[in-house]
Protein backbone atom coordinates (compact mmCIF):
# COMPACT_ATOMS: atom_id res chain seq x y z
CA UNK A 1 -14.75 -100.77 14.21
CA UNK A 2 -11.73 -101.58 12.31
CA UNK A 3 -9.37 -104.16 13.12
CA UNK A 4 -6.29 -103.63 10.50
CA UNK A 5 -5.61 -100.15 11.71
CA UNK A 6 -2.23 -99.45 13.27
CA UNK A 7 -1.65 -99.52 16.66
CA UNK A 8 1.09 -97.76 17.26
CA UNK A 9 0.31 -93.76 16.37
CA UNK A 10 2.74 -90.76 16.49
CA UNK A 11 0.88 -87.89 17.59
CA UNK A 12 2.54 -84.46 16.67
CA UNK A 13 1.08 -81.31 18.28
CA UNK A 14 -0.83 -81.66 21.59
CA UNK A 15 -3.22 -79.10 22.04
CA UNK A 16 -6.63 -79.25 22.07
CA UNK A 17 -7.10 -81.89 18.63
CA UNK A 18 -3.92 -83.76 19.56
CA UNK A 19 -5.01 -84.44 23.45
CA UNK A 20 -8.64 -85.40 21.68
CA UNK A 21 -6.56 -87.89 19.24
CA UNK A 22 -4.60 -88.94 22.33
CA UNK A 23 -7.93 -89.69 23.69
CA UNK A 24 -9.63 -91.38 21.25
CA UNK A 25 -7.11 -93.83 20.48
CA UNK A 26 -6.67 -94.63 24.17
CA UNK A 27 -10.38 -95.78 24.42
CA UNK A 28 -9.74 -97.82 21.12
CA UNK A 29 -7.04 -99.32 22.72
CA UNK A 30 -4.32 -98.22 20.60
CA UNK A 31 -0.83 -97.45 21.59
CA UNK A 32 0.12 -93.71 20.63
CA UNK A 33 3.28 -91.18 22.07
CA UNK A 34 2.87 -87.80 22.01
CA UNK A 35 5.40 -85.22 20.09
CA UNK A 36 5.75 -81.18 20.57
CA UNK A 37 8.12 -78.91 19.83
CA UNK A 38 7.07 -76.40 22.42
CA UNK A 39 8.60 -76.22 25.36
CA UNK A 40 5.90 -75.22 27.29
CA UNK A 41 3.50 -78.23 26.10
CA UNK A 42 1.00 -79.14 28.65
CA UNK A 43 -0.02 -82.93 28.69
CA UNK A 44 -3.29 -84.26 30.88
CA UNK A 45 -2.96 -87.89 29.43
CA UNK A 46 -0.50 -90.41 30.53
CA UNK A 47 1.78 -91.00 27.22
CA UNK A 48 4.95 -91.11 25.84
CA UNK A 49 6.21 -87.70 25.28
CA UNK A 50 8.76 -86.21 23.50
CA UNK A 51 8.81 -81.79 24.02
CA UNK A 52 11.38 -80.10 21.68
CA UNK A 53 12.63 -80.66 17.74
CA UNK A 54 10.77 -83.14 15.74
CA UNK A 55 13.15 -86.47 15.21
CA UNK A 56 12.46 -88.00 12.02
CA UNK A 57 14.28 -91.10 12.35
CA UNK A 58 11.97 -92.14 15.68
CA UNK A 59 8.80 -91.10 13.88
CA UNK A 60 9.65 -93.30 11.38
CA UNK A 61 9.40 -95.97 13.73
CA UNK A 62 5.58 -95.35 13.95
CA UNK A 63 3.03 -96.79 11.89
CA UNK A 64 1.55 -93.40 11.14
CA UNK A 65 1.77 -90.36 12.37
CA UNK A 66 -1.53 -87.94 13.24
CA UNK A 67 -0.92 -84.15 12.53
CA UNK A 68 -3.05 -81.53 14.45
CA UNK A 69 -4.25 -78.42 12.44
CA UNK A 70 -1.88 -76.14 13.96
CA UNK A 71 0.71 -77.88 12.57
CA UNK A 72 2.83 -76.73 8.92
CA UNK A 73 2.03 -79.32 6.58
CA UNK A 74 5.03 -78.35 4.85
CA UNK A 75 7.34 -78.71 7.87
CA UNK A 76 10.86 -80.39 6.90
CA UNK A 77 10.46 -83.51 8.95
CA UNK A 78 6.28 -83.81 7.46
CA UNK A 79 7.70 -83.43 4.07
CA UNK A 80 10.55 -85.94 4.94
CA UNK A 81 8.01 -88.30 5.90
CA UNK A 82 5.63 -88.45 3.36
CA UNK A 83 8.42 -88.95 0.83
CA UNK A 84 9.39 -92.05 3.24
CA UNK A 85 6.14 -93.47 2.47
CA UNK A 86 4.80 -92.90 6.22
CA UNK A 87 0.96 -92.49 6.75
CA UNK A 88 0.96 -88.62 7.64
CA UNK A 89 -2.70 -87.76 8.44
CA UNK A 90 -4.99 -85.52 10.10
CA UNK A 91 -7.77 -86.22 13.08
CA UNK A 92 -10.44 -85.73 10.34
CA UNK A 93 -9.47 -88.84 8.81
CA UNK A 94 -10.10 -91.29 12.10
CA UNK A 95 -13.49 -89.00 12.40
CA UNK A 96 -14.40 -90.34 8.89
CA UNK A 97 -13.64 -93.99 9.55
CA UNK A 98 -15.42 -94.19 12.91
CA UNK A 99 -18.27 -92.06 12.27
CA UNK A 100 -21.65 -93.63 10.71
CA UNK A 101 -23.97 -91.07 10.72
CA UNK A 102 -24.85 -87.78 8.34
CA UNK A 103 -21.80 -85.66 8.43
CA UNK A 104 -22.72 -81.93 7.43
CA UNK A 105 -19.49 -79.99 6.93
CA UNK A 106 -18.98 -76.07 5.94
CA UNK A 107 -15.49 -74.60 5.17
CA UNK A 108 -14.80 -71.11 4.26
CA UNK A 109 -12.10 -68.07 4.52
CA UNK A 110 -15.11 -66.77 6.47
CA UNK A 111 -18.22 -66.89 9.04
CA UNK A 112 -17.63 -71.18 9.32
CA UNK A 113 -18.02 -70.36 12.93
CA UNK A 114 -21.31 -68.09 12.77
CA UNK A 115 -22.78 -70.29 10.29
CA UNK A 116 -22.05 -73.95 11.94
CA UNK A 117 -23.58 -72.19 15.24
CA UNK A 118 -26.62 -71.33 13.76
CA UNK A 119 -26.97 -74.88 11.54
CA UNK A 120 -26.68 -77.13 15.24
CA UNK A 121 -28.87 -74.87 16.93
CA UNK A 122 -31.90 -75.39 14.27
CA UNK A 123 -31.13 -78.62 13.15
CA UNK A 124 -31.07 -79.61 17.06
CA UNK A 125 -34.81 -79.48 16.86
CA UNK A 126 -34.75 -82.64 14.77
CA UNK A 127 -35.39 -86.05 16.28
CA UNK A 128 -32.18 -87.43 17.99
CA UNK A 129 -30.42 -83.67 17.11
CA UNK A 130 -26.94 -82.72 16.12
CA UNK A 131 -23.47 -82.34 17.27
CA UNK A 132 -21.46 -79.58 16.32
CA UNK A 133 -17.22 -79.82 16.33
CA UNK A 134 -13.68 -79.50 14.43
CA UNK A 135 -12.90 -76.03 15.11
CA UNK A 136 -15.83 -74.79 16.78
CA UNK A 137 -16.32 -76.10 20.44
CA UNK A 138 -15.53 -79.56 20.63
CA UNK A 139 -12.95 -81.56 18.97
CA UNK A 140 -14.48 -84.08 16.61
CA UNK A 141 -12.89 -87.26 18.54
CA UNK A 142 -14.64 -86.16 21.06
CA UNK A 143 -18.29 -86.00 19.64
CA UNK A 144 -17.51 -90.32 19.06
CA UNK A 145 -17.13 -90.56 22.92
CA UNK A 146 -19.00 -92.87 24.35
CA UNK A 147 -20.89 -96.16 23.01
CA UNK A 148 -23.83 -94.23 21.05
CA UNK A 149 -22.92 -91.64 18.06
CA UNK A 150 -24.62 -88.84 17.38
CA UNK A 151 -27.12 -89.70 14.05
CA UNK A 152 -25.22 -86.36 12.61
CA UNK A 153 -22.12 -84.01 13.04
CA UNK A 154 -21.77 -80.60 11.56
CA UNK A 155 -18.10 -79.83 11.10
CA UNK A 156 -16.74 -76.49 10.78
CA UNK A 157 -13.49 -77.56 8.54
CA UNK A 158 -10.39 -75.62 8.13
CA UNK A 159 -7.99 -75.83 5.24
CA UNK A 160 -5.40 -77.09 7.42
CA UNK A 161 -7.33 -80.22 8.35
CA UNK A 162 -8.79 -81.05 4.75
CA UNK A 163 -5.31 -80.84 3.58
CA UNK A 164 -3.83 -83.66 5.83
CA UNK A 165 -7.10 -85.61 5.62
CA UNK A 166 -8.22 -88.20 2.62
CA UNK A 167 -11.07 -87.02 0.84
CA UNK A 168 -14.46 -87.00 2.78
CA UNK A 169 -17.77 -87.59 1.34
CA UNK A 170 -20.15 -85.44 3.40
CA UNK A 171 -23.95 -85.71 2.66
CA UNK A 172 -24.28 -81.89 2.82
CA UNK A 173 -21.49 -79.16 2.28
CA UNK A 174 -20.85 -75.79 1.75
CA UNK A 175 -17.72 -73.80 0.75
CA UNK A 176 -19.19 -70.10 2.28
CA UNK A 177 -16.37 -67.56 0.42
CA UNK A 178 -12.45 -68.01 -0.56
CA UNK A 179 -10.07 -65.13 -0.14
CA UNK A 180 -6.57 -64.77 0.54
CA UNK A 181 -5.33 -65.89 3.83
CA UNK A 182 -2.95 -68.04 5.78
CA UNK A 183 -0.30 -67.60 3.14
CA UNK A 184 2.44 -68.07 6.36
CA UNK A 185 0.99 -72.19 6.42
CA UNK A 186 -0.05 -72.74 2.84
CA UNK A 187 2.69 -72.82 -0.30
CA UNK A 188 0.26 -70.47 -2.49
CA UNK A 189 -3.05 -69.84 -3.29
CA UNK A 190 -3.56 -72.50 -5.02
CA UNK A 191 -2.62 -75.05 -2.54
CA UNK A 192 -4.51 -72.84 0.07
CA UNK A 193 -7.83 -73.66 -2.76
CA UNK A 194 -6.72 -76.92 -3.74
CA UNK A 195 -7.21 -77.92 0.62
CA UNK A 196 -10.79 -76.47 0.20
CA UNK A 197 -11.89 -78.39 -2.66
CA UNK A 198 -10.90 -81.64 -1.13
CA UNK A 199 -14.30 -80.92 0.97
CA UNK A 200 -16.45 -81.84 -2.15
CA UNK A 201 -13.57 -84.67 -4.00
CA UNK A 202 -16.24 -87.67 -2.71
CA UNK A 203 -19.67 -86.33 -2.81
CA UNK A 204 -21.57 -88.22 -4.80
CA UNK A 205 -25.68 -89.34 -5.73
CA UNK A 206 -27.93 -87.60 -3.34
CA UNK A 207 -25.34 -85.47 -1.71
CA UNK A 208 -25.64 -81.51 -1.16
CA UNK A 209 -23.36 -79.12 -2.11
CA UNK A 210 -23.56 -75.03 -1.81
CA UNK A 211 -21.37 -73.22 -3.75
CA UNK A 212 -21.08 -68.90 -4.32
CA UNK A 213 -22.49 -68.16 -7.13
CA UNK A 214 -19.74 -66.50 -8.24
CA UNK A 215 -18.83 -67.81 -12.05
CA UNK A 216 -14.99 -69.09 -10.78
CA UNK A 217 -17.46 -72.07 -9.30
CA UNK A 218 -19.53 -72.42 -12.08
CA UNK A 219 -16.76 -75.57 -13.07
CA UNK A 220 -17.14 -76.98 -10.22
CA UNK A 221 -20.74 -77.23 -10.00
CA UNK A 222 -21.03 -78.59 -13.05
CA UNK A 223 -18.42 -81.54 -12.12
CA UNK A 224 -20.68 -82.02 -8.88
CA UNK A 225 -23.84 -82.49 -10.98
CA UNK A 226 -22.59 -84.79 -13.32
CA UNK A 227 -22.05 -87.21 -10.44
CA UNK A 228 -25.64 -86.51 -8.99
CA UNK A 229 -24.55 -84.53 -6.45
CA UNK A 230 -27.63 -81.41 -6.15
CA UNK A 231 -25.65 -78.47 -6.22
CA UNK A 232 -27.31 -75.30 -4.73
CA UNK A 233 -25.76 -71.79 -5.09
CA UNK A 234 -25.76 -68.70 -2.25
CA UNK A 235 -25.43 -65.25 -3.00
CA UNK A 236 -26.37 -61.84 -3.79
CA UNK A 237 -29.03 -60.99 -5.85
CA UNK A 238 -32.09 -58.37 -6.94
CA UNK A 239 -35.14 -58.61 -4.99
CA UNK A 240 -37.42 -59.45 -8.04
CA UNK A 241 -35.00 -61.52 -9.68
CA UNK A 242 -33.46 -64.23 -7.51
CA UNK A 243 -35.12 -67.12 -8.70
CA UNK A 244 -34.30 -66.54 -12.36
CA UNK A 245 -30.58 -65.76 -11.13
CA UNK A 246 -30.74 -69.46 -9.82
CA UNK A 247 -29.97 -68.41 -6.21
CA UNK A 248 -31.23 -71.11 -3.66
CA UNK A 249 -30.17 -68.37 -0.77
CA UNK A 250 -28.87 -65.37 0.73
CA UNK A 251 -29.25 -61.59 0.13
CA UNK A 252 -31.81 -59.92 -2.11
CA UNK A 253 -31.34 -56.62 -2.30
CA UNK A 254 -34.24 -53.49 -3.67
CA UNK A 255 -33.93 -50.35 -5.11
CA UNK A 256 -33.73 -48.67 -1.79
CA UNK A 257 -30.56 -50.19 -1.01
CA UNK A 258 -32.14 -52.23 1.38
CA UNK A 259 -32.24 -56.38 1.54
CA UNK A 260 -33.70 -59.06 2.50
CA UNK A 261 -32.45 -62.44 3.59
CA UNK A 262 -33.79 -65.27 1.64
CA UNK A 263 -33.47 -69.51 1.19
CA UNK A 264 -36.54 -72.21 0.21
CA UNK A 265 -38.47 -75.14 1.12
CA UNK A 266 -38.26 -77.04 -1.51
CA UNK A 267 -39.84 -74.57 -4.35
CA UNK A 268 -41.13 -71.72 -2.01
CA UNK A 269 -38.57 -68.79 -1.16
CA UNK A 270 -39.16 -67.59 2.38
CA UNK A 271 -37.71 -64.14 2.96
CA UNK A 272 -36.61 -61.99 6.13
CA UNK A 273 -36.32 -58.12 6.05
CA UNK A 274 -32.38 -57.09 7.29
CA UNK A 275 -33.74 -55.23 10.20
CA UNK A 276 -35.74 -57.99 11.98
CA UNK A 277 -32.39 -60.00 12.00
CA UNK A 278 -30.39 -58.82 15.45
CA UNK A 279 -26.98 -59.16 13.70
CA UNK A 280 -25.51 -56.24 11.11
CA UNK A 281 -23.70 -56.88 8.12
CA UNK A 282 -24.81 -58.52 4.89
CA UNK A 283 -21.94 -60.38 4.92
CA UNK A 284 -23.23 -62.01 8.31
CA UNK A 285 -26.51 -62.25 6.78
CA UNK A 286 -25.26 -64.50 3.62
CA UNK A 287 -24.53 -66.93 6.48
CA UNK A 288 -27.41 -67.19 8.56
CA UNK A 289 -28.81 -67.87 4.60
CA UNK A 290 -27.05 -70.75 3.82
CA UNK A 291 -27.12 -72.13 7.99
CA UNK A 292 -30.99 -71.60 7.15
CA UNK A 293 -30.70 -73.34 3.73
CA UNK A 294 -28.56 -76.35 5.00
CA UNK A 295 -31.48 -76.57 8.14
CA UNK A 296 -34.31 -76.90 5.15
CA UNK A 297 -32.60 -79.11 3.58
CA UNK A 298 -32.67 -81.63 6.31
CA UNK A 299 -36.72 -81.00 6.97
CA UNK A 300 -36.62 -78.24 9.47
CA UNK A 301 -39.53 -76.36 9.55
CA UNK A 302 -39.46 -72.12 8.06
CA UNK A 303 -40.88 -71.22 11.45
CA UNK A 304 -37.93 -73.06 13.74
CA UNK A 305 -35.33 -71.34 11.07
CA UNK A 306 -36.82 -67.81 10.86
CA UNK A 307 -37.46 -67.94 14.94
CA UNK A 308 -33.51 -69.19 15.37
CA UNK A 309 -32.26 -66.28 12.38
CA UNK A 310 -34.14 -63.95 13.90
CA UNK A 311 -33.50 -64.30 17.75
CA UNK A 312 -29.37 -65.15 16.87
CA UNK A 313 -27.39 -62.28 18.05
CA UNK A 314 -24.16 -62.91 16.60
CA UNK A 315 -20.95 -64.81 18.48
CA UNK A 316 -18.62 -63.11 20.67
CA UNK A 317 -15.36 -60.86 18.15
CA UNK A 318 -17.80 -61.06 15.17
CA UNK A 319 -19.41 -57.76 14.92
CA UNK A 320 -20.23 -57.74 18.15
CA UNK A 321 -21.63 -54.71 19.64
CA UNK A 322 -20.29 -53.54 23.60
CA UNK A 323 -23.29 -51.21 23.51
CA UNK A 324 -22.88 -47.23 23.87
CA UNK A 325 -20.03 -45.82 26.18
CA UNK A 326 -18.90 -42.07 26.24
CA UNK A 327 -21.34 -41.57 23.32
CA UNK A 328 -20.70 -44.21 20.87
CA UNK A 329 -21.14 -47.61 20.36
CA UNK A 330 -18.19 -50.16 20.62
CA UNK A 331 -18.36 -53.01 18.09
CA UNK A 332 -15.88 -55.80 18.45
CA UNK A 333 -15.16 -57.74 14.81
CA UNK A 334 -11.43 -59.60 16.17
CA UNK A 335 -12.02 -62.53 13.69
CA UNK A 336 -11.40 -60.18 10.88
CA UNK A 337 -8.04 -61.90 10.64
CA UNK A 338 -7.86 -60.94 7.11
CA UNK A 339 -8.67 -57.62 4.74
CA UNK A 340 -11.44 -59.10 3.02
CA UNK A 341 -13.32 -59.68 6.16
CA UNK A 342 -12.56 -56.36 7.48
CA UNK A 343 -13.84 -54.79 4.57
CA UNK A 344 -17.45 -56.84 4.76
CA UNK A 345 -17.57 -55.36 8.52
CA UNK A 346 -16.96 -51.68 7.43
CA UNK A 347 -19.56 -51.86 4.68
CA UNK A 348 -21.61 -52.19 7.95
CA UNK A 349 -21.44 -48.71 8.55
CA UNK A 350 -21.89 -45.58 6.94
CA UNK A 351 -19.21 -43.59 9.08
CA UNK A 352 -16.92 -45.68 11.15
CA UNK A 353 -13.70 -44.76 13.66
CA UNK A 354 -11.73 -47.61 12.34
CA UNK A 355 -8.87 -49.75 14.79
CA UNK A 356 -6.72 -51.74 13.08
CA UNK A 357 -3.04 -53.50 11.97
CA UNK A 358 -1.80 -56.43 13.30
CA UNK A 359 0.33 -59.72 11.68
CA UNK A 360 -0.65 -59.03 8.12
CA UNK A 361 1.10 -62.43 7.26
CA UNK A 362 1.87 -61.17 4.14
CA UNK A 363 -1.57 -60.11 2.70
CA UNK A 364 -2.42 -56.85 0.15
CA UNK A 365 -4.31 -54.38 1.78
CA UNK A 366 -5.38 -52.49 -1.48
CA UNK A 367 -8.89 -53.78 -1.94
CA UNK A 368 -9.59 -51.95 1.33
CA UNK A 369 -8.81 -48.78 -0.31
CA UNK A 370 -11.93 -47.54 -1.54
CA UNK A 371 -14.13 -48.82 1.56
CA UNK A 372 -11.95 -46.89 3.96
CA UNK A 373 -11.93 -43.95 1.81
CA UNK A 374 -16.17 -43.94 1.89
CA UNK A 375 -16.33 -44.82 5.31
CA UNK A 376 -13.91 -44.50 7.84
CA UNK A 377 -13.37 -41.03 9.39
CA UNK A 378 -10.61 -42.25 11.34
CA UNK A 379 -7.53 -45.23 11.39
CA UNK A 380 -5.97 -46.03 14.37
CA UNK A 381 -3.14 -48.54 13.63
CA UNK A 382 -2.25 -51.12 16.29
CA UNK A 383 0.56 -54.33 15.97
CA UNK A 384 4.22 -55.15 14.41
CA UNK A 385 2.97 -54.20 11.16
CA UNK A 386 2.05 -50.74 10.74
CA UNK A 387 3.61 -49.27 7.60
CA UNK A 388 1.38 -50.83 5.16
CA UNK A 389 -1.86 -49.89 7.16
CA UNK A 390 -0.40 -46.18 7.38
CA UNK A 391 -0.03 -46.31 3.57
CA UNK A 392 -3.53 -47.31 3.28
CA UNK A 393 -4.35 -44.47 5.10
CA UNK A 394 -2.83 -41.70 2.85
CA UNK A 395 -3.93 -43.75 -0.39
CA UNK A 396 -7.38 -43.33 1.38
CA UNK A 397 -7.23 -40.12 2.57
CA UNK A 398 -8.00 -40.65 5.56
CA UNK A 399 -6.40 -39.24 8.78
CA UNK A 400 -4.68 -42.12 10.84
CA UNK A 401 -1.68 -42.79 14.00
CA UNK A 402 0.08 -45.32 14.85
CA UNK A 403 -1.24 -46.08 18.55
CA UNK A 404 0.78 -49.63 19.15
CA UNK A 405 -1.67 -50.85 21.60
CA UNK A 406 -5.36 -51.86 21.50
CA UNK A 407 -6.00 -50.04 25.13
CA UNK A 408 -4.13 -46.84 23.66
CA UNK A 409 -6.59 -47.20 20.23
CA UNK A 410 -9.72 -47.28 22.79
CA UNK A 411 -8.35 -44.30 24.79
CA UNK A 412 -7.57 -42.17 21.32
CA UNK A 413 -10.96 -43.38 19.48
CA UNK A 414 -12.57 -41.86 22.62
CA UNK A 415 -11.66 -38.71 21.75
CA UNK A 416 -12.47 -38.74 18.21
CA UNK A 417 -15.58 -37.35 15.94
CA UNK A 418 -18.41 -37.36 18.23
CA UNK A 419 -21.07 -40.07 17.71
CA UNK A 420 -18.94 -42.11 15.37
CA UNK A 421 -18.94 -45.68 16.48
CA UNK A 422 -15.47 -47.46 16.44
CA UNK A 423 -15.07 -50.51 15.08
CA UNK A 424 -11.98 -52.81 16.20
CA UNK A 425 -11.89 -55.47 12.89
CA UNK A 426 -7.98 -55.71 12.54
CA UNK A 427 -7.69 -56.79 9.14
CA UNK A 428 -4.60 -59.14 10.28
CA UNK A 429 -3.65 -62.03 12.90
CA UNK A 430 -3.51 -61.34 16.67
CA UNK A 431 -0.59 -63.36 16.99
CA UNK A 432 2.54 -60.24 16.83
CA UNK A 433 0.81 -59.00 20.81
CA UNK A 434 -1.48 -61.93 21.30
CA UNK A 435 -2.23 -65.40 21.94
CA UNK A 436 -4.78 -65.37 19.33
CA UNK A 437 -8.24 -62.83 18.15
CA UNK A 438 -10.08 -64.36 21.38
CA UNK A 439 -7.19 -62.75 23.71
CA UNK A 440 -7.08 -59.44 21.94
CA UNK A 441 -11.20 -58.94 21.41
CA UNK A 442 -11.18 -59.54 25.02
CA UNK A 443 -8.13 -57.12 25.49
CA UNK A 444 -10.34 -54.38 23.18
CA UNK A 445 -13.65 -55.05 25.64
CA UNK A 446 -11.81 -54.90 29.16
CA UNK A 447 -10.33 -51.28 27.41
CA UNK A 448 -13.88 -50.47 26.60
CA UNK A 449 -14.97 -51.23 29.88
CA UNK A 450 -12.53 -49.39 31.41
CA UNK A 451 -13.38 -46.36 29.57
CA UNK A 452 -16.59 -46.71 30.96
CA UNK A 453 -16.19 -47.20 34.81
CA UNK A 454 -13.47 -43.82 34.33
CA UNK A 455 -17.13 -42.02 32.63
CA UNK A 456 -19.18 -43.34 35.40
């Protein structure tokens, strides 16, 4: 352990990450306050703490100052700070110092969550297993408590905490997609990229790193291999033609417009057919590829990973079907917090009643246009931000009303084109009628299940 870190620590934000820095520090026996500006913050530690605006002049006091994820990075008082020359940081950072094993990290606009589930579940089968954390499950701190450490850590990593973090040098990593989002917390694009790429600054000889093999990474993979880091690439590509496309996994598609899912042991592709794998959506099944890939990678065996892609039936909001009620099936997709994801869950579906709308934060819904013009029968708008979604609608020709509510969107897709399954995938934030996409998938399932009792 080191002994020249500070021990005095400003902690600012204190949910979940900032109780687990609170924590952490505690057991190293380092002094730390805690700082919130929400009134209704809920402390279970015993520390200092200050509820209510951020005051610059006492966290200057501090020898450093820990930032959860939830926090702006561009807050006044942040900003303020770092041109003061105080240590501003994130929990990643005292993760990276402590931690001495194989750190596996994946970051991503989208599916971090499916695909760090599936990579701890198979790579658990290895002799002393695998902890998974960061925004999935448990806080990272946390996997470091107690005297032995894990011998690895897969880290599902958010832009928000590889911004505030040093550069990491994880021994495998993956950047799974980037698409516009969270441009309410990030100055532009290119600062929202910039905070992705910091996953990869580090990695050096004998390091992994999977990249799309879209041609905007082609520079970047280049970079990586020049420093002897093995670069593999995930993707789509032609059933007959992968290896020559230099694809080390994903989605191989035939003729017949149907696909297979595909990664290798060493030189030998091993392939699943889409419909042996429980979960819909190509886009789903690009990340059970590179959870598969990662898993091979670190000597599991093509039986564990095709038994584990095969048998995984998706996590809860992601595509996730309620089953058949009044004559369709329900799916739940709430993480599609932005239009790119919601248009990888309606390519799902050949004909799809379509609930949507939400806190757009700011994001074009264009791209969507021709999907929903293919595929949806039906929009029914939900949230604070409905215009643009309605204007979607007429570019797309497609009928669609402004409903406000999710439980009013169940009641109304209920009476729409029989057999047509409805798919809730908002395209947009939860956060204009709810907590966050947890609180309104489970909002869009008690409506569903409501429906249901009322047909019983």
């Amino acid at each position: 352990m080191s002994s020249t870190m500070p021990t005095n620590t400003a902690i600012i934000g204190m949910g979940r990450t900032g109780q687990a820095v609170a924590r952490f520090l505690i057991a190293q026996g380092q002094a730390c306050e805690a700082f919130d500006e929400a009134a209704d913050a809920t402390m279970r530690i015993n520390i200092p703490t200050h509820v209510g605006p951020l005051d610059v002049a006492k966290l200057r006091t501090f020898s450093r100052v820990v930032v959860s994820p939830g926090v702006n990075w561009y807050h006044p008082v942040l900003v303020e700070l770092r041109d003061a020359g105080v240590p501003v940081l994130g929990d990643l950072d005292l993760f990276t110092e402590y931690f001495r094993g194989d750190l596996v990290a994946v970051t991503g606009t989208n599916g971090k969550t499916t695909t760090v589930s599936l990579i701890s579940t198979m790579m658990d089968t290895l002799p002393g297993g695998i902890e998974a954390g960061g925004n999935i499950g448990t806080a990272m701190l946390d996997l470091l408590d107690g005297e032995a450490q894990p011998p690895r850590v897969v880290l599902e990593l958010s832009s928000f905490q590889l911004e505030r973090a040093q550069p990491i040098r994880p021994r495998w990593a993956a950047l799974l997609n980037l698409q516009p989002d969270h441009a309410d917390m990030h100055e532009n694009m290119a600062s929202y990229t910039a905070a992705k790429m910091r996953l990869f600054a580090r990695q050096g000889e004998g390091d992994k790193a999977m990249l799309p093999a879209d041609a905007a990474w082609d520079g970047l993979a280049n970079e990586l291999r020049e420093r002897g880091v093995f670069v593999r690439r995930c993707g789509v590509g032609s059933m007959d033609l992968h290896s020559a496309e230099g694809l080390d996994c994903g989605v191989q598609l035939a003729d017949d417009g149907s696909w297979q899912l595909f990664w290798h042991h060493y030189d030998v592709a091993h392939t699943i057919n889409h419909d042996e794998l429980a979960v819909v959506g190509m886009h789903q099944h690009l990340n059970l590829a590179v959870a598969g890939q990662a898993a091979a990678d670190f000597g599991v065996t093509p039986g564990v990973i095709r038994q584990s892609l095969t048998s995984f039936r998706g996590l809860p909001h992601r595509l996730q079907s309620l089953g058949v009620v009044v004559g369709r099936e329900w799916i739940n997709d709430s993480k599609a917090t932005n239009p790119e994801a919601a248009k990888a869950a309606l390519g799902a579906f050949h004909q799809v009643i379509w609930i949507c709308g939400g806190l757009r934060k700011g994001l074009e819904l264009h791209t969507l246009q021709a999907c929903v013009a293919e595929r949806v029968t039906q929009m029914l708008v939900v949230g604070s931000d409905a215009a643009p979604f309605m204007q979607l609608a007429e570019a797309a020709g497609v009928p669609a009303q402004f409903v406000k509510t999710v439980p009013q969107a169940v009641k109304e897709a209920a009476r729409g084109q029989q057999g047509v399954p409805v798919l809730l995938s908002p395209a947009a934030a939860s956060q204009d009628q709810f907590k966050d996409y947890v609180e309104r998938g489970d909002c869009f399932m008690h409506a569903v299940r409501a429906l249901e009792a009322a047909d019983a």
